[in-house]
Every structure is written in structure tokens, then in C-alpha cells.
Protein backbone atom coordinates (compact mmCIF):
# COMPACT_ATOMS: atom_id res chain seq x y z
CA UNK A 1 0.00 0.00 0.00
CA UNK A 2 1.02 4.06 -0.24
CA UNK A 3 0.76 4.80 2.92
CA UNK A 4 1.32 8.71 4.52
CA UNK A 5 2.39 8.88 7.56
CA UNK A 6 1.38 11.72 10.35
CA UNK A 7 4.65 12.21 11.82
CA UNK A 8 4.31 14.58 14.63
CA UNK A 9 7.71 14.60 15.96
CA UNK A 10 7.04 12.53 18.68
CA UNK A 11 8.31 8.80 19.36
CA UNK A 12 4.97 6.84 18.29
CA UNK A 13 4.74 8.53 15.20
CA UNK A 14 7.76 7.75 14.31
CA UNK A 15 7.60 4.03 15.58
CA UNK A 16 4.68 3.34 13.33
CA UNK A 17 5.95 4.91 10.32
CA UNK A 18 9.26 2.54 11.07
CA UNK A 19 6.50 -0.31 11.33
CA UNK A 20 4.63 0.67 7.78
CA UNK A 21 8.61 1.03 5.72
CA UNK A 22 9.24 -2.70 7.92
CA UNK A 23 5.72 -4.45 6.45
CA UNK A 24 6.85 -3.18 3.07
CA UNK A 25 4.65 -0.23 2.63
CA UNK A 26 5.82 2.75 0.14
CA UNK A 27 5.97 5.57 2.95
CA UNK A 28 5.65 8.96 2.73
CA UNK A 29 5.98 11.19 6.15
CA UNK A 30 4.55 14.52 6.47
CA UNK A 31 3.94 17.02 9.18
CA UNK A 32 1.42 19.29 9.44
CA UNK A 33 2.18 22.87 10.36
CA UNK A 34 -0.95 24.13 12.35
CA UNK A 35 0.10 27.25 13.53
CA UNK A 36 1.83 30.32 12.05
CA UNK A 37 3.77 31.36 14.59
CA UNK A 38 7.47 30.59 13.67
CA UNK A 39 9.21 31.56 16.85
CA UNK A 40 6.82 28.78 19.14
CA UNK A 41 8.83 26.57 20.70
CA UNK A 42 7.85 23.49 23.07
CA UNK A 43 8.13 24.42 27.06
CA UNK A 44 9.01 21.33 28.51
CA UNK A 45 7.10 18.65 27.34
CA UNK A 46 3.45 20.54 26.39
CA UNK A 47 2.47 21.07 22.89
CA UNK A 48 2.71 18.57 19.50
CA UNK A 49 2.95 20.86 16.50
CA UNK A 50 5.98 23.07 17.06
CA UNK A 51 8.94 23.85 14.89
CA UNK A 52 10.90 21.85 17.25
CA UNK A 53 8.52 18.93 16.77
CA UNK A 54 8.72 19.35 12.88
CA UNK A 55 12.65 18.79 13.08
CA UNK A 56 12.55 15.70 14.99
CA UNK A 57 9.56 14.60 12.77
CA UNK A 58 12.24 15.55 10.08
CA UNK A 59 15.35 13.42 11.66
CA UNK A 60 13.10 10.61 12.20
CA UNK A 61 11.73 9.79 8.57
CA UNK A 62 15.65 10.44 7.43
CA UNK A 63 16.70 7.64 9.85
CA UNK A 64 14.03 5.85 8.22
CA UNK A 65 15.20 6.74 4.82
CA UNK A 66 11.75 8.38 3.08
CA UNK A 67 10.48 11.31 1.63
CA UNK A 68 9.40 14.03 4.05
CA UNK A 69 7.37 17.00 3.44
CA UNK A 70 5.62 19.85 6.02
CA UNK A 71 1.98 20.51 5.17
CA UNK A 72 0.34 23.96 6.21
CA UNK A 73 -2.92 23.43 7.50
CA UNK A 74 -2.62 26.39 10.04
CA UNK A 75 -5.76 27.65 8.19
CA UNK A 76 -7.68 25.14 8.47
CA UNK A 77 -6.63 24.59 11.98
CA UNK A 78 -7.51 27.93 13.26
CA UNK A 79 -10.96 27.81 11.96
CA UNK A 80 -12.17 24.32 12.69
CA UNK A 81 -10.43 23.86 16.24
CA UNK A 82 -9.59 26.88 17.74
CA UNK A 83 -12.06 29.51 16.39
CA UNK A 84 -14.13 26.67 17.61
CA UNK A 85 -12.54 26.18 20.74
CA UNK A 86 -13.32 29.71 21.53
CA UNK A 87 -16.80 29.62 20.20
CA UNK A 88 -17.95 26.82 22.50
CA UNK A 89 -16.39 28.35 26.20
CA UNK A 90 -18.46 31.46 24.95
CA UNK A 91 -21.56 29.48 25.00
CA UNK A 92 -21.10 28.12 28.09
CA UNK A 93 -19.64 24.33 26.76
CA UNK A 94 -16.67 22.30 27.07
CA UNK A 95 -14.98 21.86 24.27
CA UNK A 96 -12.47 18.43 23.33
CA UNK A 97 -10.50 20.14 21.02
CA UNK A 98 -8.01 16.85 20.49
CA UNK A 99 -11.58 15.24 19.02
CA UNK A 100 -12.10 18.21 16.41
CA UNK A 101 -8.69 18.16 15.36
CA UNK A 102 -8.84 14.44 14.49
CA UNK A 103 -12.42 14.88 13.24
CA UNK A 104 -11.29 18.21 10.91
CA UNK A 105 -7.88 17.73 10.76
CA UNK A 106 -6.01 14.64 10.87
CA UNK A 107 -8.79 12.03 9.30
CA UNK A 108 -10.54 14.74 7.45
CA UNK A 109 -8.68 17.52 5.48
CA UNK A 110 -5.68 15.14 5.96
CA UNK A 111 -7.14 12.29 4.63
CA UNK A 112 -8.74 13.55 1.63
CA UNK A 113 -5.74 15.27 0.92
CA UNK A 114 -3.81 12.08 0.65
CA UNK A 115 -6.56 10.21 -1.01
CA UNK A 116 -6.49 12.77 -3.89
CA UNK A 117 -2.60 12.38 -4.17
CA UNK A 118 -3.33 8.58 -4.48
CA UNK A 119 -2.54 7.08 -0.59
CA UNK A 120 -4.14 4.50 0.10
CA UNK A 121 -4.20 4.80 4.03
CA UNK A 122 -2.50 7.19 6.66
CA UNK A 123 -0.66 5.90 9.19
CA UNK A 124 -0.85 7.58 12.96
CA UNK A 125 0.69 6.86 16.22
CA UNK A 126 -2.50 6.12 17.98
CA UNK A 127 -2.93 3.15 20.06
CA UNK A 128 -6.29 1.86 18.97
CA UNK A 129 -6.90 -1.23 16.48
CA UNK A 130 -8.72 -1.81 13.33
CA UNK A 131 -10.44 -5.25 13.29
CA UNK A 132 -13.43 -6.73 10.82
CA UNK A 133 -16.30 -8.40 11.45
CA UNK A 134 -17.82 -11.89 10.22
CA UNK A 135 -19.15 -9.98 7.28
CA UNK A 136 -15.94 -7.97 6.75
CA UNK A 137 -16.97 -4.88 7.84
CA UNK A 138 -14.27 -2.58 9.42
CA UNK A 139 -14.38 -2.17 13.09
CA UNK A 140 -12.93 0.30 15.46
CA UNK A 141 -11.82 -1.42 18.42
CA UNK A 142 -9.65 -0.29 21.90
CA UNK A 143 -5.78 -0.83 22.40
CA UNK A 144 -4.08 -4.01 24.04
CA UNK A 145 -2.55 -1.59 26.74
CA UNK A 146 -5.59 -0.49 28.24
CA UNK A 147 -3.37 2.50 29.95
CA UNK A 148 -2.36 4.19 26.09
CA UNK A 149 -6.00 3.18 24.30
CA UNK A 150 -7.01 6.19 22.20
CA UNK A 151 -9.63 5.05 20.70
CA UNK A 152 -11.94 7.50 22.20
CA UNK A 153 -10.38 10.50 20.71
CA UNK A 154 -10.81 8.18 17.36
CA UNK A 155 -14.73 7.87 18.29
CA UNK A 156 -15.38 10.75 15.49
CA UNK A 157 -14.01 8.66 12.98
CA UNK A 158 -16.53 7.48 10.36
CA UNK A 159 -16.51 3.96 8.22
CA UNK A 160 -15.49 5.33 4.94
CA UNK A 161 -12.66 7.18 7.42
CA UNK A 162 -11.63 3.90 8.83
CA UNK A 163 -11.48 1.95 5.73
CA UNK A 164 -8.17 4.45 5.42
CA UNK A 165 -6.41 4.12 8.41
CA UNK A 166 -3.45 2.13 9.50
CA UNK A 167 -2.40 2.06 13.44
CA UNK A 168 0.21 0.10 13.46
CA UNK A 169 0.80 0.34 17.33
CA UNK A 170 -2.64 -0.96 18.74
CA UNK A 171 -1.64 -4.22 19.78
CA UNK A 172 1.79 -2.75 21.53
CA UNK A 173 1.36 -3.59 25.13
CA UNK A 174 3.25 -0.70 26.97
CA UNK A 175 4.95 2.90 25.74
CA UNK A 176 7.85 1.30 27.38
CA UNK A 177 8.37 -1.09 24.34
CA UNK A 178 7.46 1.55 21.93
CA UNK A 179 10.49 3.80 23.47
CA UNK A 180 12.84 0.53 23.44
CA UNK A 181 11.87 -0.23 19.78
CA UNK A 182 12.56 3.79 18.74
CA UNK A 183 15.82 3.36 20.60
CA UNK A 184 16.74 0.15 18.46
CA UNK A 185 15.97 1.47 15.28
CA UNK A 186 18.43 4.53 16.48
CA UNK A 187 15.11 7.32 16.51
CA UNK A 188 16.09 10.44 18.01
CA UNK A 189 13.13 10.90 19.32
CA UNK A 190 12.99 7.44 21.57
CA UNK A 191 13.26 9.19 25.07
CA UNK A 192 11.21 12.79 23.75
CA UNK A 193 8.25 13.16 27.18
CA UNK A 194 4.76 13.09 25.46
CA UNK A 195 3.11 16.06 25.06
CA UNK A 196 0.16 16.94 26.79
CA UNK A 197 -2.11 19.89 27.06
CA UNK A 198 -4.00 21.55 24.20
CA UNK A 199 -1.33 22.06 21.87
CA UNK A 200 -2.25 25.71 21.31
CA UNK A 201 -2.27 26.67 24.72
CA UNK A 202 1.40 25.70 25.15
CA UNK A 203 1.49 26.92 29.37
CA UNK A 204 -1.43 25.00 29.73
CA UNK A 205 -3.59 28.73 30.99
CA UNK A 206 -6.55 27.80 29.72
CA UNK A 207 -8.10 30.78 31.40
CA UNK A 208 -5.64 33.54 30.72
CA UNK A 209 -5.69 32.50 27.12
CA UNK A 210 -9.57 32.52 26.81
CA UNK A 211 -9.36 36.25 28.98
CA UNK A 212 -6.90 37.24 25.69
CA UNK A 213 -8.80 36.08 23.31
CA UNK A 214 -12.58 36.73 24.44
CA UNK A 215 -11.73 39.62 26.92
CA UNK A 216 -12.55 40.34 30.95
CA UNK A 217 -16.24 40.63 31.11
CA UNK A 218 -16.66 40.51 35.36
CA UNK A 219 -20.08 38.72 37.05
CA UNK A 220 -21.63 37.09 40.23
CA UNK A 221 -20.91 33.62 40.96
CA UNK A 222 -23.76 32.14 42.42
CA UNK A 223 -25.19 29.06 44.71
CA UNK A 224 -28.23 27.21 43.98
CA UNK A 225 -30.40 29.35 45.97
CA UNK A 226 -29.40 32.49 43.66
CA UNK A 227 -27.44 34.24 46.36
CA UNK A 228 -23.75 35.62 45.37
CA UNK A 229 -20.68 33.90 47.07
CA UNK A 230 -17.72 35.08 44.34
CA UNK A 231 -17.21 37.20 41.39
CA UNK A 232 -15.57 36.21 38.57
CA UNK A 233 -13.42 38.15 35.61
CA UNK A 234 -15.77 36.05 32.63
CA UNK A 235 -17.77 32.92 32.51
CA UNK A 236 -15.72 31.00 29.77
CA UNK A 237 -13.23 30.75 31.94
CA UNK A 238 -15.13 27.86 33.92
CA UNK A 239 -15.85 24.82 33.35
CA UNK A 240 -18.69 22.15 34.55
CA UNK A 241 -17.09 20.02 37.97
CA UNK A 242 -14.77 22.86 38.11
CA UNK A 243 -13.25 22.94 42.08
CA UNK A 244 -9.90 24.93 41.75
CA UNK A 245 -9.56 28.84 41.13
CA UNK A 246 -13.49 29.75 42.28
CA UNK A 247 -12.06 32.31 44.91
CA UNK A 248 -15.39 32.32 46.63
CA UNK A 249 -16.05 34.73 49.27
CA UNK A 250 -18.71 33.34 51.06
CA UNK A 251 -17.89 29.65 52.49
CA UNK A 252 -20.66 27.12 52.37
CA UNK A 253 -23.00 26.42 54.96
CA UNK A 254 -21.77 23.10 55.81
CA UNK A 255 -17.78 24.03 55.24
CA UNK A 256 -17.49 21.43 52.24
CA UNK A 257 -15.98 22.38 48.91
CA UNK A 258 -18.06 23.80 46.31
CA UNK A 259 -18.21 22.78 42.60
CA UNK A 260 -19.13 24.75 38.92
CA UNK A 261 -22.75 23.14 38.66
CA UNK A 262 -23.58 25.25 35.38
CA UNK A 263 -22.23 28.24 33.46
CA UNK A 264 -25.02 30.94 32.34
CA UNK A 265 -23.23 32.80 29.39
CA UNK A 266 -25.81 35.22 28.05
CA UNK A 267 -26.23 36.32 31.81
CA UNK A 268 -22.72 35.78 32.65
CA UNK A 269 -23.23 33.92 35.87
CA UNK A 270 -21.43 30.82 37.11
CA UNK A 271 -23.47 28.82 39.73
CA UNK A 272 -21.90 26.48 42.20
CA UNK A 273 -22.40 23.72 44.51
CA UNK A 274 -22.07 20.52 46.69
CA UNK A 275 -19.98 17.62 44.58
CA UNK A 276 -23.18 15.55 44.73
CA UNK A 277 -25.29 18.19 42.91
CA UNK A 278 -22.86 17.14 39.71
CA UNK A 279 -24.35 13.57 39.59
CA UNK A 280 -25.93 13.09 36.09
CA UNK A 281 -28.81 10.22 35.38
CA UNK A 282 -28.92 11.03 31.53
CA UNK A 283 -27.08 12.61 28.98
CA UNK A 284 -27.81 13.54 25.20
CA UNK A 285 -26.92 14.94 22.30
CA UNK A 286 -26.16 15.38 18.75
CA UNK A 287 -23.59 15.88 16.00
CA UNK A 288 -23.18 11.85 16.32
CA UNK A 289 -21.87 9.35 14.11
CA UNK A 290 -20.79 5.87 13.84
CA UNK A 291 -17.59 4.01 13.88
CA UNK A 292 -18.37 1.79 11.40
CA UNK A 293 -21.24 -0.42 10.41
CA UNK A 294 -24.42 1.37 12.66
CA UNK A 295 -26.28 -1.02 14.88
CA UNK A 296 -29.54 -1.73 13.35
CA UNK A 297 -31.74 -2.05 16.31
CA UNK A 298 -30.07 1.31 17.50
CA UNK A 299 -33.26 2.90 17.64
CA UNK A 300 -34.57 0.45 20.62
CA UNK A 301 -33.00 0.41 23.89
CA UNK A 302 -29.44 -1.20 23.51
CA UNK A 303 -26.24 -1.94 26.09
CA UNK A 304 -23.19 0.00 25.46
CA UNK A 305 -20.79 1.14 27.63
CA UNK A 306 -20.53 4.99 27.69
CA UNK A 307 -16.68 7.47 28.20
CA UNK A 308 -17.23 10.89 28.83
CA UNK A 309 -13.54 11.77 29.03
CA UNK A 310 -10.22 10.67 26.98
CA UNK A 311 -8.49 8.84 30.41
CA UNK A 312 -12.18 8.43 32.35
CA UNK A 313 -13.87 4.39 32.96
CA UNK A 314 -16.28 3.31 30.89
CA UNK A 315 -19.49 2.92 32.54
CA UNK A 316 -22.24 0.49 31.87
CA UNK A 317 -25.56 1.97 30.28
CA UNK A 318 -27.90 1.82 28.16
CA UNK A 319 -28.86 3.81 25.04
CA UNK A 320 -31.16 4.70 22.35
CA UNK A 321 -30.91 6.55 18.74
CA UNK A 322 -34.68 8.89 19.04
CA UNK A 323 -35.72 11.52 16.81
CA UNK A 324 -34.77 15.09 17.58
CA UNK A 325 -37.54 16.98 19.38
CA UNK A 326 -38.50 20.74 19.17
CA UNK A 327 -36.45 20.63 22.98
CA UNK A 328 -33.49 19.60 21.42
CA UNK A 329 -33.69 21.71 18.27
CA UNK A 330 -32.79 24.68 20.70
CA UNK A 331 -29.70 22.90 22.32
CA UNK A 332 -27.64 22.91 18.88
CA UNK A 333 -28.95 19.38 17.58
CA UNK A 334 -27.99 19.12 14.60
CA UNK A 335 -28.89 16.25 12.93
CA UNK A 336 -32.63 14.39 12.66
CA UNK A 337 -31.45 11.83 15.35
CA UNK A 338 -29.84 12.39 18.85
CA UNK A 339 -28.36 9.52 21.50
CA UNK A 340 -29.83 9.59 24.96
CA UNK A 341 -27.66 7.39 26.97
CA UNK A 342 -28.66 6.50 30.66
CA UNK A 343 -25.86 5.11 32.66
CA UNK A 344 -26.18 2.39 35.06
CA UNK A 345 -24.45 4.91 37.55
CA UNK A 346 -24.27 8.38 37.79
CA UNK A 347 -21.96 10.11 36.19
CA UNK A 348 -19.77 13.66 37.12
CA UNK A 349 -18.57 16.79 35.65
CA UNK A 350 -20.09 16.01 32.55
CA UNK A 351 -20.66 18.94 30.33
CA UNK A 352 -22.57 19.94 27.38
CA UNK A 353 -19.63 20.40 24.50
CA UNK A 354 -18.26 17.10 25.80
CA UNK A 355 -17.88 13.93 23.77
CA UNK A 356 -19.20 10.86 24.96
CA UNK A 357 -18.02 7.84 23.42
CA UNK A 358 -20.37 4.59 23.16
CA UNK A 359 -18.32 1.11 23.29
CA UNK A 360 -19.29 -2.49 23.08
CA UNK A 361 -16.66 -4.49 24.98
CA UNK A 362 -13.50 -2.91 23.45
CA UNK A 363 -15.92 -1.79 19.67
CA UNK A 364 -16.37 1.59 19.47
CA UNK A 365 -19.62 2.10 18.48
CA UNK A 366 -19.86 5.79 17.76
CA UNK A 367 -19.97 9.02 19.19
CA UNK A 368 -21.96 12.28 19.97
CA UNK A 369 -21.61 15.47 21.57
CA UNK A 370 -23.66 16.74 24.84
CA UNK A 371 -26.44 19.01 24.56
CA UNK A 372 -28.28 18.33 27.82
CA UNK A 373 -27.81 16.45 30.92
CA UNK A 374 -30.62 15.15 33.41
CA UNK A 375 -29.79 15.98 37.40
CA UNK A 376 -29.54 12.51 39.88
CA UNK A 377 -30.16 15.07 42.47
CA UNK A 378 -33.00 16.87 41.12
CA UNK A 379 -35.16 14.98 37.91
CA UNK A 380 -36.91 17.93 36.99
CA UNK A 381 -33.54 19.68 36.26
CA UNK A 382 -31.89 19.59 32.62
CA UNK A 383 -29.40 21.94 31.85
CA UNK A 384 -28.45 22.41 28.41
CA UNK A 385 -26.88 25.68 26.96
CA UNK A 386 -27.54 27.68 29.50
CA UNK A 387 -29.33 31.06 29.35
């Protein structure tokens, strides 16, 4: 096969591109330049897309003896993730922006990119695994090393998207190997720490950057009976299960720790509460898809385990593919079917802007993002995008 290979400087991108030249693929690397600012460099170990990380990506495929070229998608990038980013803390949601980058980026303006130049697959680092069914179908499935698995920032990834992808490292059982292979084939880049953070935000102040880019706009922060116990310099600067950084003035009643229960955008408020307030008995949403073949009975009640987070536990639950109601409409469905997932347990935190992730043992089945939630605490309350 032709494969391209996303080489991100890093040492699994660079291990499975080694794998694809090793099974006898024709490999091409190629980085992709998503921002335009030539002076960033990496700060320790944050960020993915630097010039720094565009040299090793460099070294790596000349150790591996292919062509190399640096693709500017900074464009693109700025308009479907961060632009986006931005747009969602504004309306009061919590934005994945690792998901929209893969969705937009990596197995979508990427991928059509190398289709047209005649690829047959790309090839990424991520630990996650390609399998087919008894019918062939193609099947997105979880890692060996349940510790690495990625496959839930792969959940956006559609059929006719995973027909075209190669992981070679899904059925590596530790990083550990992956840095002692890299080290063997003489990679530079076999002891590099991973990155972490959103790559765009390289000191990791989510807040300050949002307060540069959306501006100070100062309001109450609230409890649950309406009464003001903080202020804060803007509301998309909080997030949903937020505890840190509330500086609230007035302690709580009972002397326990207060969490962000919702964010109020258009009036700018932030309301917070006790931890068990954040305990969720429903969650749903639109803008889903499927990893692969959809599940025919999907529109009756089916078991599925459901992630709300990239490193959270699955949780057992039960699900359901309904038509979008007039309700819905107003909470930024966008599609003429939503999920409503009900989890076995209560979940925590869990926003609307989040992805949640359905799975079927270690299948992915799809994924969708959160428009609502449903209150443990309180069944009459849904909060959605908040007023």
C-alpha cells in the first residue's frame, strides 16, 4: 500500500511509520504545520505541532530513509479547532479540542488530501486497532494496553474514514516497548516526554488565554439558591465540575468544597455547589456518528458502555438513537437523530460540549456530543446551553 504517515515529531509517530517502511509499505511522512507562529517553541514537554517537533519529525523519517514533506494546514486549523474552541467556552460548553482536530484535521482535510494524491491509508501513532467483522466490515476497536487506548479521541471517525487508516501500534502492550523499539531502530526521538495539554495553549492557561482572546467581562458567581458567594473576571473561563480557582467569598454552609454546577453565558453567571449536585442520570446529544457499520436495532433500547472523558472508565448503560424533538432543536442538535444514553451509575462533571463515546466491549460504536444532561439530584432539572 502508499501509505502517509502523520509524523508529529514525537516517538509513536515515528515508531509506526518505522512499522509501515518494515511491512513493506511505500511511505511517505509529512507534518502538518498548524500554527503560524514561527518563533513557538515546546516548554518542557506541552504542545505537539511546534517547529521543534517538525525537526525531529524531520530526523526521524531520514533515519528511516523516506520522503518528508511539512503541510500547512494552520488555516484550516484555526478555523475548525480553535475559532471553535473559543466559540464553545463562549456558549457556556466544554470543548475536546483533540476530538475536532482528528475529526477536521487529521482524518478529514488530511485524509482527503492524501486520497487525492493517491494514498491509500495514513498511518498515525494512535494506540487503537482496526479489526473486521464476520461480514468484513471494518471495526474500530480499543488498544491491548488499556493505559495508552485512544480510541476515544478516534470515536469521530466514520466507516469510509476507517477503511483508510493504518495504526500500526494498537496491539503494543506498553509505551515502554514503543520507546525501546525507537531506541533500536536509532530514533532520536525514543526518550522525547509526550506532550500533553492543548497544543495551542502551550502553558497550559486555559483561562488567561480565553481572557486574551474573548476579553474580561466581570459577574456574580452564584449558589443554587441564587445568592452571590464570588465574582468572577468572565464565565468562559469555567468549566462544569470545576473545584480549583473559584475564589469564593462566602464559604458554604456546611464548610465542604463547592463545585461549577452550570455556566449561564448570556447572563454571565457561574453557579456552584455541593460535589453531589454534579451527579448526572442522563445525557444527550447530537452531531453523532458511527464508527463503522451502525447497529440496526439502534433505535430500541441497547447496552453499550458509555466514556465521557479521553483517560475516564467506561461505565455500563444503556442507550437509544430517538428523533430530535423541538427541545433539542434549541440545544444545537444538529442532525434528525440524537443519542440519549442512561448510565447504570451516575456520572460527574459532565458537560454539554463534551464527547461521549459509546463502546461495546473494546468496539467503538460511535460518538456524539452533549447538549443536555438530566440531574440525579434533582429529575426535573436539565441543563443544556444555558441562558
Amino acid at each position: 500500500m502508499r501509505i502517509l504517515a502523520a509524523m508529529s515529531g514525537g516517538v509513536d509517530s515515528a515508531v509506526a511509520a518505522a512499522r509501515a517502511v518494515e511491512a513493506g509499505h511505500e511511505v511517505v511522512g509529512v507534518h502538518l504545520a498548524l500554527s503560524r507562529m514561527p518563533g513557538t517553541l515546546r516548554t518542557g514537554s506541552r504542545g505537539c505541532c511546534t517547529i521543534e517537533d517538525s525537526m525531529d519529525a524531520q530526523r526521524a523519517a531520514t533515519t528511516l530513509g523516506i520522503p518528508f514533506y511539512v503541510w500547512d494546514f494552520s488555516d484550516r486549523f484555526k478555523a475548525d479547532v480553535v475559532d471553535d474552541f473559543i466559540a464553545e467556552y463562549e456558549a457556556g460548553r466544554t470543548p475536546n479540542p483533540c476530538m475536532r482536530c482528528n475529526e477536521k484535521i487529521k482524518f478529514e482535510a488530511l485524509l482527503n488530501k492524501a486520497i487525492a494524491l493517491g494514498f491509500d491509508a495514513v498511518c498515525t501513532g494512535h494506540y487503537a486497532q482496526l479489526r473486521r467483522d464476520e461480514a468484513g466490515n471494518i471495526e474500530l476497536h480499543r488498544a491491548s494496553a488499556e493505559a495508552k487506548d485512544q480510541s476515544y479521541v478516534l470515536g469521530v471517525l466514520t466507516r469510509d474514514q476507517l477503511e483508510h487508516c493504518y495504526f500500526p501500534l494498537g496491539d503494543t502492550p506498553s509505551k515502554a516497548l514503543i520507546r525501546e523499539e525507537a531506541e533500536r531502530r536509532g530514533l532520536g526521538v525514543a526518550q522525547k516526554p509526550d506532550s500533553h495539554d492543548i497544543c495551542f495553549i502551550p502553558d497550559g492557561d486555559t483561562r488567561g488565554w480565553l481572557a486574551e482572546k474573548v476579553g474580561v467581562r466581570p459577574g456574580e458567581v452564584l449558589d443554587q439558591d441564587g445568592n452571590v458567594v464570588g465574582r468572577h473576571e468572565g464565565a468562559h473561563g469555567y468549566t462544569i465540575g470545576q473545584r480549583k480557582g473559584l475564589h469564593l467569598g462566602v464559604p458554604a454552609d456546611d464548610g465542604k468544597p463547592r463545585f461549577v454546577l452550570s455556566i449561564r453565558p448570556v447572563a454571565n453567571t457561574v453557579i456552584v455547589g455541593p460535589k453531589e449536585a454534579l451527579a448526572v442520570r442522563e445525557i444527550a446529544g447530537g452531531r453523532m456518528s458511527w464508527a463503522g457499520e451502525p447497529l440496526s436495532h439502534a433505535e430500541s433500547l441497547f447496552a453499550c458502555e458509555v466514556q465521557i472523558r479521553a483517560h475516564a472508565d467506561p461505565v455500563a448503560a444503556t442507550a437509544q438513537l430517538v428523533p430530535v424533538t423541538e427541545r433539542t432543536e434549541q440545544h444545537r442538535a444538529e442532525a434528525e437523530f440524537e443519542f440519549v444514553v442512561t448510565p447504570d451509575e451516575p456520572l460527574l462533571g459532565v458537560a454539554p460540549g463534551q464527547t461521549a463515546v459509546l463502546y461495546q466491549g473494546t468496539r467503538v460504536l460511535g460518538q456524539f456530543t452533549i447538549d443536555r444532561t438530566v440531574s440525579a439530584v434533582s429529575p426535573s432539572a436539565v441543563a443544556g446551553v444555558n441562558a
